[in-house]
Protein backbone atom coordinates (compact mmCIF):
# COMPACT_ATOMS: atom_id res chain seq x y z
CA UNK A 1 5.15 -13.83 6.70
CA UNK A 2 5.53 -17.30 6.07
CA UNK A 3 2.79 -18.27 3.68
CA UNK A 4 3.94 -17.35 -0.37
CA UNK A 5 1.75 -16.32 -3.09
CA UNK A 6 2.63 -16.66 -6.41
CA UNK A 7 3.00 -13.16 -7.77
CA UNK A 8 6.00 -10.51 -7.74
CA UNK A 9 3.88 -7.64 -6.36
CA UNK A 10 1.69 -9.19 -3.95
CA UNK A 11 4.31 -10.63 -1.27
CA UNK A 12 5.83 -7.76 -0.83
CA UNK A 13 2.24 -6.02 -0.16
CA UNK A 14 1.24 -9.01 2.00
CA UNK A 15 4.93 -7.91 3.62
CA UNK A 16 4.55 -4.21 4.24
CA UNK A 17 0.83 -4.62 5.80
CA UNK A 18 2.19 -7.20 8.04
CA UNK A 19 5.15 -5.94 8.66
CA UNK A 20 4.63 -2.27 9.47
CA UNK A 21 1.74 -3.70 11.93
CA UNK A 22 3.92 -6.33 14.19
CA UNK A 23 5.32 -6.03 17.49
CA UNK A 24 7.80 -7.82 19.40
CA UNK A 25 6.26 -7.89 22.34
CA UNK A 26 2.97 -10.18 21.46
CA UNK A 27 0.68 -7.40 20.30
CA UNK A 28 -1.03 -8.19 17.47
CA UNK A 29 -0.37 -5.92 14.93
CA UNK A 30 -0.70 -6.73 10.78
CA UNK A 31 1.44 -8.73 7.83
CA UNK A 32 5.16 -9.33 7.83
CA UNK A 33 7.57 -9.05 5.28
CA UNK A 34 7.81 -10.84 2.56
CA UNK A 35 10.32 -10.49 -0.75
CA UNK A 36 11.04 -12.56 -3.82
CA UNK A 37 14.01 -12.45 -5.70
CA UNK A 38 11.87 -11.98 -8.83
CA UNK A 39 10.78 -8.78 -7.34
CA UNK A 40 14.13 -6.65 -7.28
CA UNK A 41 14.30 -6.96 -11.25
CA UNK A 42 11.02 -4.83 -11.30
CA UNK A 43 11.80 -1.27 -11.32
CA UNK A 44 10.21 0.72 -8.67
CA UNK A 45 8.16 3.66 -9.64
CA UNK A 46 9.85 6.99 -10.32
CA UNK A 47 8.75 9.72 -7.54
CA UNK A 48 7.44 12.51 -9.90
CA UNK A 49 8.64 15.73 -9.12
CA UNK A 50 11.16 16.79 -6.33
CA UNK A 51 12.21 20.35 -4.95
CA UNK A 52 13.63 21.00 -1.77
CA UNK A 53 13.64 24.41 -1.05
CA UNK A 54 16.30 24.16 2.10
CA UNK A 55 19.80 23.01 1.89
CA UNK A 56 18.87 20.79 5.24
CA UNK A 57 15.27 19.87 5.76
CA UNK A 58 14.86 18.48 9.07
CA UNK A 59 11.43 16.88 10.10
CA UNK A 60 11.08 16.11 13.64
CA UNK A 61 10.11 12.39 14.07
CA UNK A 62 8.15 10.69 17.01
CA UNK A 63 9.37 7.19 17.90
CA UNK A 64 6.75 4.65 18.01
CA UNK A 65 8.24 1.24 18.99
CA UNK A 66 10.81 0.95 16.85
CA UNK A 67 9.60 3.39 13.89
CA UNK A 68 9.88 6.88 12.83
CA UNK A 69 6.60 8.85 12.27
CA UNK A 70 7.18 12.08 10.67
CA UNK A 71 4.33 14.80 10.91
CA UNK A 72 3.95 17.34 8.33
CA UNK A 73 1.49 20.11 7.69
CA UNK A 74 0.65 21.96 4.48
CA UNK A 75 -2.99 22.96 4.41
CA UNK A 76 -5.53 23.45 7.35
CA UNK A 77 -6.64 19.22 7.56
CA UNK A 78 -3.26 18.75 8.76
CA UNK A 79 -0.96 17.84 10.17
CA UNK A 80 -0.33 14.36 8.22
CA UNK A 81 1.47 11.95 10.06
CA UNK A 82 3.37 8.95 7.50
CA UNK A 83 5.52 6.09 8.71
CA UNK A 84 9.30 5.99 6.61
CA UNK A 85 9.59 2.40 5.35
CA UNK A 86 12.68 2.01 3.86
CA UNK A 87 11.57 -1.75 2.78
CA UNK A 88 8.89 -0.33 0.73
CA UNK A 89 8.69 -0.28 -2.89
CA UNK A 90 5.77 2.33 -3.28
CA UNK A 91 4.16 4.76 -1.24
CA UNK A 92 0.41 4.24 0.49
CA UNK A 93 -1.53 6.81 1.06
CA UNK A 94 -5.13 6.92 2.69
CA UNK A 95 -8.36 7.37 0.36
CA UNK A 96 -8.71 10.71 2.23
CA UNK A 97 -5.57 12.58 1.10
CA UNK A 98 -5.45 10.88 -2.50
CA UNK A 99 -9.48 12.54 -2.83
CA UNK A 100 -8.09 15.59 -1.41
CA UNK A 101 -4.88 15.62 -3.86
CA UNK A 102 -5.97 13.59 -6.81
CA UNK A 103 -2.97 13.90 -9.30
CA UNK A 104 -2.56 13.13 -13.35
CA UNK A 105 -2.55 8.82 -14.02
CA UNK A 106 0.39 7.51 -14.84
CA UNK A 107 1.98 6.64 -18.14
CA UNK A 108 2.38 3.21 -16.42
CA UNK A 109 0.45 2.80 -13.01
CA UNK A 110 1.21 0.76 -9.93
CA UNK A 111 -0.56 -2.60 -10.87
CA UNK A 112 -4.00 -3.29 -8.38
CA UNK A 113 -2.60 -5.30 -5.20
CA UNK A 114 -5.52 -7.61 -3.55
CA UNK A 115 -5.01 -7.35 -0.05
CA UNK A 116 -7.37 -9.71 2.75
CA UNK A 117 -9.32 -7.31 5.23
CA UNK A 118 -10.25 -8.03 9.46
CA UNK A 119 -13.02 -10.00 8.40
CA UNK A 120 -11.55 -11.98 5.91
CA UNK A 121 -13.00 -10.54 2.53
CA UNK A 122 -10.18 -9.51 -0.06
CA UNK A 123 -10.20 -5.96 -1.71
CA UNK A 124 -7.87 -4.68 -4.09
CA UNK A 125 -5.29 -1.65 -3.21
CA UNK A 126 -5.81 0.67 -6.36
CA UNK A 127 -3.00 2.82 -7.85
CA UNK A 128 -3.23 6.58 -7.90
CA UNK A 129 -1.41 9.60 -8.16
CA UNK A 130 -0.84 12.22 -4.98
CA UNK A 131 -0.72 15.61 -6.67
CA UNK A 132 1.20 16.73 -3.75
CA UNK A 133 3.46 15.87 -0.75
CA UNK A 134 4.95 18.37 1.49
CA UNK A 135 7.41 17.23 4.19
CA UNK A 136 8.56 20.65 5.51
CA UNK A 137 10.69 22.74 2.71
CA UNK A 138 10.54 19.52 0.65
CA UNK A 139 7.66 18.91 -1.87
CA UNK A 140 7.00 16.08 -4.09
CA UNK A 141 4.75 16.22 -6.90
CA UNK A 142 2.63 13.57 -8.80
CA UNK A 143 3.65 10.91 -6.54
CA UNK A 144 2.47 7.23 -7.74
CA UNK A 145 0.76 5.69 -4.56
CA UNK A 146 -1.11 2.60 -3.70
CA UNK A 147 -4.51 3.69 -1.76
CA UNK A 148 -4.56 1.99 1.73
CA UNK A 149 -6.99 2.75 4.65
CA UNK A 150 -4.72 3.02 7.53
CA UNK A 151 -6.85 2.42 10.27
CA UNK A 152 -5.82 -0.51 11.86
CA UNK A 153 -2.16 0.93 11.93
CA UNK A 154 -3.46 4.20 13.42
CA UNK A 155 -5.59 2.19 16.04
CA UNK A 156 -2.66 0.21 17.03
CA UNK A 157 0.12 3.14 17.07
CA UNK A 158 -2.19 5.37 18.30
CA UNK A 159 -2.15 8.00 15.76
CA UNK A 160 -3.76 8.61 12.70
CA UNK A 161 -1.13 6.92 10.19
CA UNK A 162 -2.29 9.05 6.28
CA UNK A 163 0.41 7.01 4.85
CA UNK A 164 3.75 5.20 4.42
CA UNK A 165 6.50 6.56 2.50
CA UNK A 166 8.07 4.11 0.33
CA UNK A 167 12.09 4.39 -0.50
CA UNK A 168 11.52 5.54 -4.13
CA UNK A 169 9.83 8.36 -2.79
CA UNK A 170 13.54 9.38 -1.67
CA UNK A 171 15.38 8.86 -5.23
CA UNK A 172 16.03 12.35 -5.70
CA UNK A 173 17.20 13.06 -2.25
CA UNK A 174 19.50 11.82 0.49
CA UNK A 175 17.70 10.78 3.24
CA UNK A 176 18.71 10.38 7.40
CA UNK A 177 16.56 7.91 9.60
CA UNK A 178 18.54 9.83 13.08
CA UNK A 179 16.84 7.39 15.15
CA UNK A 180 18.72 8.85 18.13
CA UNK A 181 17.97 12.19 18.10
CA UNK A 182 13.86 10.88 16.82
CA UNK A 183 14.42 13.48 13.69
CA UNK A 184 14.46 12.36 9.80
CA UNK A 185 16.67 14.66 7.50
CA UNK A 186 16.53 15.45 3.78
CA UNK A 187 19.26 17.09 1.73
CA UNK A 188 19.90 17.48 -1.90
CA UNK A 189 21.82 14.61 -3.96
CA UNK A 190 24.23 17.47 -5.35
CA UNK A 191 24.79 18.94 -1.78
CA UNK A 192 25.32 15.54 0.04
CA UNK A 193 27.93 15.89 2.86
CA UNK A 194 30.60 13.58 4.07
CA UNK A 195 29.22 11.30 6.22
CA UNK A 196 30.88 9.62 9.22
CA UNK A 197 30.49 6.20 10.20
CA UNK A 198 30.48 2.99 7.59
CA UNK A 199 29.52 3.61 4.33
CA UNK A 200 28.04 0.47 2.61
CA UNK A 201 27.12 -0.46 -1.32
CA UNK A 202 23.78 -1.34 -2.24
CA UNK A 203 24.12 -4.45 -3.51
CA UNK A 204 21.88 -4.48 -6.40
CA UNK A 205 21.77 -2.10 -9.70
CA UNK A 206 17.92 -1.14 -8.79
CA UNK A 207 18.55 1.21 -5.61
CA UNK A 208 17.06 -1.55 -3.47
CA UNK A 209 18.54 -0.75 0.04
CA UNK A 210 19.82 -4.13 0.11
CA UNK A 211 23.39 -4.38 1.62
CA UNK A 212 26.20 -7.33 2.55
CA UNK A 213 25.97 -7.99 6.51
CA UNK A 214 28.39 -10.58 8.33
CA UNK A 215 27.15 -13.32 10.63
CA UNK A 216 29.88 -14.98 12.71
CA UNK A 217 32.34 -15.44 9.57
CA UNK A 218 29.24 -15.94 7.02
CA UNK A 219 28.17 -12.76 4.74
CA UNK A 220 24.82 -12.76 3.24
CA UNK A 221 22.49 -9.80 1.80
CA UNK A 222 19.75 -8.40 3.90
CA UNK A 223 17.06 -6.01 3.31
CA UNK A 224 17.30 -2.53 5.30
CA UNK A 225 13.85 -2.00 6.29
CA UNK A 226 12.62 0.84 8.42
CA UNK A 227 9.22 -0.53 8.39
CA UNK A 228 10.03 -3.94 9.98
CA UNK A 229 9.54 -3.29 13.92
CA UNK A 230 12.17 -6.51 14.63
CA UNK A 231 15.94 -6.63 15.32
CA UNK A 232 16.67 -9.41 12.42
CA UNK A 233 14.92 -10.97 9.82
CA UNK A 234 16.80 -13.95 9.08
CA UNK A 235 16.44 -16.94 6.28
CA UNK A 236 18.74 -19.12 7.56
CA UNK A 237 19.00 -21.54 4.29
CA UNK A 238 22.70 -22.33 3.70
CA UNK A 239 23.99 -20.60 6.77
CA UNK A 240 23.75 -22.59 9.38
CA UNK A 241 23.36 -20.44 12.37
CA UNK A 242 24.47 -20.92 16.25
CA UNK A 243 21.62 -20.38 18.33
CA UNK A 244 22.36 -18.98 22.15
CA UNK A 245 18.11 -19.68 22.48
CA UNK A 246 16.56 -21.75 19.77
CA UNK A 247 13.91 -20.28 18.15
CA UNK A 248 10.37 -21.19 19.76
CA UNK A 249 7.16 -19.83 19.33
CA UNK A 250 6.11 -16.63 19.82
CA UNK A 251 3.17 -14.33 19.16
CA UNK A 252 0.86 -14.74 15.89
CA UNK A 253 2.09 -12.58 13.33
CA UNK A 254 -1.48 -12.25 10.52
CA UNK A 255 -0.53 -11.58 7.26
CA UNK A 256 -2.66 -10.61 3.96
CA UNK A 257 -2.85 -14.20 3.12
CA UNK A 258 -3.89 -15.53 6.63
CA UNK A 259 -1.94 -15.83 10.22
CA UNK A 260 1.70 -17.92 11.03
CA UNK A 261 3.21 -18.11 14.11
CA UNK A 262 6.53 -15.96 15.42
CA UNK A 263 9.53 -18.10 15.32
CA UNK A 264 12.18 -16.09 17.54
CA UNK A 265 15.11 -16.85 19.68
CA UNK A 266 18.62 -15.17 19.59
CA UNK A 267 21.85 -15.90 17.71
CA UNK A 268 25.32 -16.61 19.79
CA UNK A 269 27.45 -15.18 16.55
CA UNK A 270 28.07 -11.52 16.01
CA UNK A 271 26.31 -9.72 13.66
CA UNK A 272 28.20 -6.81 12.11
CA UNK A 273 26.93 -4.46 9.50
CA UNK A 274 29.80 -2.25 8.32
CA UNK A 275 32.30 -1.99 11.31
CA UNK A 276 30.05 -1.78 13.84
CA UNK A 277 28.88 -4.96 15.89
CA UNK A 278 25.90 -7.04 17.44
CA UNK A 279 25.83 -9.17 19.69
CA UNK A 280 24.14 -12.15 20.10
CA UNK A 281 20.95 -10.34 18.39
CA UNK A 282 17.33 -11.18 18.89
CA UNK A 283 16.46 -13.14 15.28
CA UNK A 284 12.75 -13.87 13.98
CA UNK A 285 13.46 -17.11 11.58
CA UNK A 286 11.74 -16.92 7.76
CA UNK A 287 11.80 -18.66 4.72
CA UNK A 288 11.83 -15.05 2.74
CA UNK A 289 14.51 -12.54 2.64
CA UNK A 290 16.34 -11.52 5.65
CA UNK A 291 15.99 -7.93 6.73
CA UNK A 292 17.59 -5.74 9.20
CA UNK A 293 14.33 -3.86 11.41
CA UNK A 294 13.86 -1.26 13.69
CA UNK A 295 15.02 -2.69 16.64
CA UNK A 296 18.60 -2.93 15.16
CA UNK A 297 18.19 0.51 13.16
CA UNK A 298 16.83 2.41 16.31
CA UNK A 299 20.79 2.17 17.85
CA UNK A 300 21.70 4.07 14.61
CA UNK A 301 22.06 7.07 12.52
CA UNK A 302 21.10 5.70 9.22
CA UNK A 303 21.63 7.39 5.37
CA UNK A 304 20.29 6.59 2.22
CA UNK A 305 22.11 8.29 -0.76
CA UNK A 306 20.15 6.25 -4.02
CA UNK A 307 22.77 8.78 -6.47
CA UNK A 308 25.62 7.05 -4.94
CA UNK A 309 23.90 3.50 -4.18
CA UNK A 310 25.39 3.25 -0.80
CA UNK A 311 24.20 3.68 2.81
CA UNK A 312 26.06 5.09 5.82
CA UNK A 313 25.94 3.72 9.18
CA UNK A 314 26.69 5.90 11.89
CA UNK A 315 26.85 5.10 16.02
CA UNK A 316 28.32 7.55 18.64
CA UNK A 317 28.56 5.10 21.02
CA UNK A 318 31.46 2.87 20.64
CA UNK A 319 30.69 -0.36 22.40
CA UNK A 320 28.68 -3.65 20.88
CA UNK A 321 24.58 -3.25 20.41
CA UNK A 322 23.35 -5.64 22.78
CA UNK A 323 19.91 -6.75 23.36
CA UNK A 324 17.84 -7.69 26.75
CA UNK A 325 15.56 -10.32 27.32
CA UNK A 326 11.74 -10.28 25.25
CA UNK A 327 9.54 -10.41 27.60
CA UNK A 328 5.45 -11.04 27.13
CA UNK A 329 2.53 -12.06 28.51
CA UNK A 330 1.91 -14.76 25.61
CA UNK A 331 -1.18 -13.04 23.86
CA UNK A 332 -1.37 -11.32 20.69
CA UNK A 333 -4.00 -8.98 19.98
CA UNK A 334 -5.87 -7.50 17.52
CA UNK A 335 -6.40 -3.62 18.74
CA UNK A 336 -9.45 -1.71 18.38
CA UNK A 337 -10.67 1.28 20.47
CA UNK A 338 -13.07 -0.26 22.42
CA UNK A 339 -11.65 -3.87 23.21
CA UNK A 340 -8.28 -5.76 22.21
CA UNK A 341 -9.14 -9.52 20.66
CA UNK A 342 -6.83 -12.09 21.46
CA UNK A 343 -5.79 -13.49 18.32
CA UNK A 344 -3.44 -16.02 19.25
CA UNK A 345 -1.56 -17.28 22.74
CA UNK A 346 1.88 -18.51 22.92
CA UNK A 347 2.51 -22.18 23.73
CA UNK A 348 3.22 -23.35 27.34
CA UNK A 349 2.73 -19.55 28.56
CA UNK A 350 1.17 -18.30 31.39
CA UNK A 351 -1.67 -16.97 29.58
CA UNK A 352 -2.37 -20.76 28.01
CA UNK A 353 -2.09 -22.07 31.32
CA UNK A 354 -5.02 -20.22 32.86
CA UNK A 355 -7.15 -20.76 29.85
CA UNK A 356 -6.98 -17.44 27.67
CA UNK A 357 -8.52 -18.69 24.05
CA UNK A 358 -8.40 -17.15 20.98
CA UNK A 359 -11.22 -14.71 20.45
CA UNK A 360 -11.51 -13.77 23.76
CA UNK A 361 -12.26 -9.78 24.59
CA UNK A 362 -9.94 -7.44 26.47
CA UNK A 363 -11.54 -4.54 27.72
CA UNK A 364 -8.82 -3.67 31.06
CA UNK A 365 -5.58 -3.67 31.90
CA UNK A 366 -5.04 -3.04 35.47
CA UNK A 367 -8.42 -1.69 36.02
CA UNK A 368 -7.95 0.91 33.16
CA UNK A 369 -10.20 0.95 30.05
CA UNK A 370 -8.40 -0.18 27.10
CA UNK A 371 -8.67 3.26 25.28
CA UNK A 372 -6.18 4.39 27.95
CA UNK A 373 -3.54 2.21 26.95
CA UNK A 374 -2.00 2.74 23.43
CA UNK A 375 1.13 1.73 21.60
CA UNK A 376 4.20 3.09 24.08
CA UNK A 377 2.21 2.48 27.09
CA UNK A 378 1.40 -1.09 27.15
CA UNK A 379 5.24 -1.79 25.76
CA UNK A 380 6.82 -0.20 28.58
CA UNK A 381 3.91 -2.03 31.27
CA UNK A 382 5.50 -5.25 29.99
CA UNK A 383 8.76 -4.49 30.00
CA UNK A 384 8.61 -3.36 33.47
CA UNK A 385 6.02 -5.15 35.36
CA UNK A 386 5.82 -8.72 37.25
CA UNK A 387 2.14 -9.27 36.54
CA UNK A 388 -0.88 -7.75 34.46
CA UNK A 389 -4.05 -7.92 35.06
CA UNK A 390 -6.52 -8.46 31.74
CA UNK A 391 -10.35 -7.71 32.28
CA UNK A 392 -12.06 -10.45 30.34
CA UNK A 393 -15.58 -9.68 28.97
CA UNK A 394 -17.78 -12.75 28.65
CA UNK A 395 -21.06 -11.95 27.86
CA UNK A 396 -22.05 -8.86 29.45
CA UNK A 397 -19.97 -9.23 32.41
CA UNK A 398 -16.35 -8.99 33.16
CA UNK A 399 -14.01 -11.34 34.88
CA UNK A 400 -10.08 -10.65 35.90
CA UNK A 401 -7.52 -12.73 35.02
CA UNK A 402 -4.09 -12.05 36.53
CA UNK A 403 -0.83 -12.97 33.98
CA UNK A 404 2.64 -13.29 34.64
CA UNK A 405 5.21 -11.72 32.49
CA UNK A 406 7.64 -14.02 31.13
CA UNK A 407 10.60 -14.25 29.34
CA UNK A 408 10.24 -15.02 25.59
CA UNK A 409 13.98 -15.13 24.94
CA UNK A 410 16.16 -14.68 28.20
């Protein structure tokens, strides 16, 4: 997240890897976001063709953390499950589904993004074109993607991930994140209903979901971004935020480039997006673009028209979002099937205090093999429990350690 590259398209890949990958809690996930200003002047590639066949198209969602997977199914190797990333310039799609739907090139294709692998060898992402994309009655045709194996996202969410829908995929429609209700909705720009709630401007002339928020009495522009699993992204350069906790460390967050440490704490202004207000949010500090995430988005029902350049904010409930303590174990992780690898431990944290290193092997947690535990599981264990107990693996043999769950950010 933290560490820049000089080139317009290869942040925001470095970004969306990360990003899409991290959780709150201290699991090790992949990249973070990152966005230069350079990069909103590029265009963002056209979606091909779109027909929607359905005056409403509603796709049932499942909530993973704080992200919507959709699951679709057009032909018998479904169903597909993708990941709605609002933050997204371009859609990535696995090498699987671009073989099985190779479409016509591109008068001008998505320029080659390298990207740095598990074991620290960079690859390039190659452009394509997905001959087809069906998301119920909706169906998008010779779709410009970047090819992305999606393995470490499925490993970690626990389902296979065959891609992430960018926000130009969307141009030609207006698009509903109901994170309530765990649904996503599609209707045609012509046929777009009144919406209730607060509608909001983009605030850029490229259909960039980027929007004017208020912190305390300050505005600034963030980044909606449905593929960002934290509350708020926040560059705090010339605003000079109150702090209720200071930031501190807190898990490692790896990026293309190479791994940075979590900076979070929580703010003691108000945020408010629209008319609707939160309070005293949880913040991750960065020197890139601040974004609102999932964990702010998931107390919303959130619509994108691109026609109109705005986006509608919508909350049934009427009082303040409010946010409870982060609680962790101090260890991030990088998730496989048959063991979790610590990749980093939290300063002065329980888990540093009994000696947990970096590159150490997980393969239990409370007695259970790790296969048992995926995504929702272990995220509700530590937001519940008092203690967990890791199985170590040193050699051949296994040793317990029992943690303490602490809080992060009261």
């Amino acid at each position: 997240m933290t560490h820049h590259r000089e080139s317009s398209f290869f942040p925001r890949w470095r970004s969306w890897i990360a990003r899409a990958l991290l959780i709150s809690l201290g699991v090790f996930l992949l990249p973070g976001c990152s966005l230069l200003p350079s990069f909103f002047k590029r265009e963002a590639p056209r979606p091909g063709r779109t027909t929607l066949d359905s005056p409403l198209i509603v796709l049932p969602a499942r909530t993973l953390g704080n992200y919507l997977v959709v699951e679709a199914k057009w032909d018998r190797y479904g169903p597909y499950h993708f990941l709605v990333d609002t933050g997204s310039t371009v859609t990535l799609v696995t090498p699987e589904l671009v073989k099985r739907y190779p479409g016509i090139a591109p008068l001008r294709p998505i320029p080659q993004v390298p990207v740095k692998s598990a074991d620290g060898a960079t690859a390039l992402l190659p452009p394509a074109t997905l001959r087809r994309l069906e998301l119920g009655d909706a169906l998008f045709e010779n779709v410009p993607v970047l090819v992305y194996n999606c393995a470490a996202l499925s490993a970690h969410l626990g389902v296979k991930i065959d891609g992430i829908l960018g926000f130009p995929l969307f141009r030609e429609t207006v698009l509903t994140l109901d994170y309530p209700r765990s649904r996503v909705l599609l209707t045609p720009t012509f046929n777009a209903p009144l919406q209730p709630g607060a509608a909001i401007p983009f605030n850029n002339a490229n259909k960039k979901p980027l929007i004017s928020i208020r912190l305390g009495d300050t505005s600034l522009v963030a980044l909606i971004d449905s593929g960002g699993d934290a509350a708020l992204r926040l560059n705090p350069v010339g605003l000079n935020p109150n702090f209720a906790t200071p930031p501190r460390a807190g898990g490692l967050i790896a990026t293309l480039t190479g791994d940075s440490e979590q900076q979070i704490g929580r703010l003691a202004d108000t945020l408010t997006i629209g008319n609707y207000a939160i309070r005293k949010p949880l913040v991750e500090v960065t020197d890139e673009l601040s974004a609102i995430g999932g964990g702010i988005l998931q107390h919303f029902t959130v619509t994108f028209d691109q026609e109109r350049s705005r986006v509608t904010f919508y909350r049934e409930a009427p009082e303040p979002v409010t946010f409870g303590a982060v609680r962790s174990v101090g260890i991030s992780f990088n998730k496989t099937p048959a063991y979790w690898r610590v990749v980093g431990v939290v300063r002065n944290s329980p888990a540093e205090d009994v000696g947990v290193r970096t590159g150490d092997l997980v393969t239990r947690i409370n007695g259970e093999p790790i296969a048992k535990w995926d995504f929702r599981r272990y995220e509700q264990l530590v937001a519940t429990a008092d203690e967990i107990t890791f199985s170590f693996l040193n050699g051949s043999r296994e040793s317990e350690q029992r943690l303490k769950v602490f809080s992060l950010v009261p």
